[in-house]
Protein backbone atom coordinates (compact mmCIF):
# COMPACT_ATOMS: atom_id res chain seq x y z
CA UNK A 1 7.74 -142.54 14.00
CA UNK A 2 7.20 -141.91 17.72
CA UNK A 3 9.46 -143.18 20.39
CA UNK A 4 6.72 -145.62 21.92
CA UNK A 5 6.16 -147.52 18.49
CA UNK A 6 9.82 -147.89 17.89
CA UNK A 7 10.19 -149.54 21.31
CA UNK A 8 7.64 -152.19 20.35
CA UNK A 9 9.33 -153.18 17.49
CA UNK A 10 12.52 -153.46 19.30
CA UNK A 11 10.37 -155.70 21.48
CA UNK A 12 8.76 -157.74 18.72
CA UNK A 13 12.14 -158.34 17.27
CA UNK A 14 13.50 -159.44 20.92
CA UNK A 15 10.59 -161.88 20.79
CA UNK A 16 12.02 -163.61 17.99
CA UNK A 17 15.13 -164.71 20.10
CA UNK A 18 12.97 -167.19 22.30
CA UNK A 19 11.82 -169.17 18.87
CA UNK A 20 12.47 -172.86 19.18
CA UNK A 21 11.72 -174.56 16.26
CA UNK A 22 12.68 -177.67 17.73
CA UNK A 23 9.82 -177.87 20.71
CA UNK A 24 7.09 -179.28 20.57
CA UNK A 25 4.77 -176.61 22.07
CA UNK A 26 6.07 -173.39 21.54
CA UNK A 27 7.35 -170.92 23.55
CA UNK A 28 6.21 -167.88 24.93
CA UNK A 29 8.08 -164.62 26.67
CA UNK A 30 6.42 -162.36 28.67
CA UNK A 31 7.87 -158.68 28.26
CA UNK A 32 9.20 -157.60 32.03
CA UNK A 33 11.71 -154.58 31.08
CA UNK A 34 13.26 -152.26 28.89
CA UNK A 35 16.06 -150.68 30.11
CA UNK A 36 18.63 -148.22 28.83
CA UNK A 37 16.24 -146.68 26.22
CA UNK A 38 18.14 -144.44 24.34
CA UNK A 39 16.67 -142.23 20.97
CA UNK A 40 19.53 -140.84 18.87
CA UNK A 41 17.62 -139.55 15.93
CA UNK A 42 13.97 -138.96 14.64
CA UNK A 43 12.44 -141.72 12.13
CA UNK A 44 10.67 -139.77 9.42
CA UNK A 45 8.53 -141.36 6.66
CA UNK A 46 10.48 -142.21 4.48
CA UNK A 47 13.28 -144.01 6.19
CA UNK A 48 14.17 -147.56 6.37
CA UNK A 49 14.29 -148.89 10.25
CA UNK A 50 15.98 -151.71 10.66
CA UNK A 51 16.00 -153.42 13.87
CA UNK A 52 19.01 -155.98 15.55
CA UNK A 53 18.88 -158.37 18.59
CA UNK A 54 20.97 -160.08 20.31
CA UNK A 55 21.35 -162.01 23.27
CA UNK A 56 23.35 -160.58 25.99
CA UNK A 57 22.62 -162.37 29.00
CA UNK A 58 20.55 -165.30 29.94
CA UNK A 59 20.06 -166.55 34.16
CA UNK A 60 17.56 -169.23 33.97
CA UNK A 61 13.71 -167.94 33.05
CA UNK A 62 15.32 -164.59 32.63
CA UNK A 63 16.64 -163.77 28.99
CA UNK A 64 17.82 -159.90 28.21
CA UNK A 65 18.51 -158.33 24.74
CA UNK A 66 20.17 -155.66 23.33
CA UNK A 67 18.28 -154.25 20.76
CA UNK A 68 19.65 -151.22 18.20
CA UNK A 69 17.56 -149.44 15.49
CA UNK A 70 19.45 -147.75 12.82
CA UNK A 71 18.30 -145.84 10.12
CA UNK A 72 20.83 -145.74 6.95
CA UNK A 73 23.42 -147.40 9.42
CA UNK A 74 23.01 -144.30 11.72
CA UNK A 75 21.98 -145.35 15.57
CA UNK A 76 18.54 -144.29 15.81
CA UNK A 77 17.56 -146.03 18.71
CA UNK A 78 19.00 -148.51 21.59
CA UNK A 79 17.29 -150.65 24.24
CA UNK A 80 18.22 -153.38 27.07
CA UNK A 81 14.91 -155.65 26.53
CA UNK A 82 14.33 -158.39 29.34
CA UNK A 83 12.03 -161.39 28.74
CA UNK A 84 10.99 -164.12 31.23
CA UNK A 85 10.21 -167.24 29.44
CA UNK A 86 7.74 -169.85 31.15
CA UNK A 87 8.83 -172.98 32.83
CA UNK A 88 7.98 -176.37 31.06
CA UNK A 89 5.48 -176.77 34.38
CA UNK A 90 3.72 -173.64 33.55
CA UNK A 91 3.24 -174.35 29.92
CA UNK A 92 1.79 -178.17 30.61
CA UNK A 93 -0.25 -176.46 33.18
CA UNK A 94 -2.04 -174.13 30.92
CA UNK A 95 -2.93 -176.68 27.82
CA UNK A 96 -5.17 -179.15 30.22
């Protein structure tokens, strides 16, 4: 599995983090950065990926992640994912 495709699942899976099931209109992140990218081993056909996120900092709009891939509970991949999530402004602006 090439580096690139890995990356957007690690990104997809950051995603998830800015899910509020309790708003009204939901919320959207806008990818800004991946730092820290770090490939340990190759993904082969054939292998499970399974992708973690966490939370590791959040500064108002700004939310970053730390996101690990492992394959058979061997690090295959690592990244420092930063979102920016819209204001409530921004979002009323854009439905009228």
């Amino acid at each position: 599995m090439p580096g690139v495709l890995i990356l957007e699942a690690m990104a997809q899976t950051a995603a998830f983090l800015v899910l509020d099931d309790g708003k009204e209109t939901p919320t959207v992140g806008y990818l800004v950065g991946i730092d820290k990218a770090k490939f340990r081993r190759k993904v082969v056909p054939g292998d499970q990926l399974r992708i973690e996120a966490r939370i590791s900092r959040q500064k108002r709009d700004l939310l970053q992640t730390a996101v690990e891939a492992t394959v058979d509970g061997e690090l295959a991949a690592s990244a420092v994912i930063s979102v920016v999530l819209p204001s409530e402004e921004h979002l009323t602006k854009g439905t009228g």
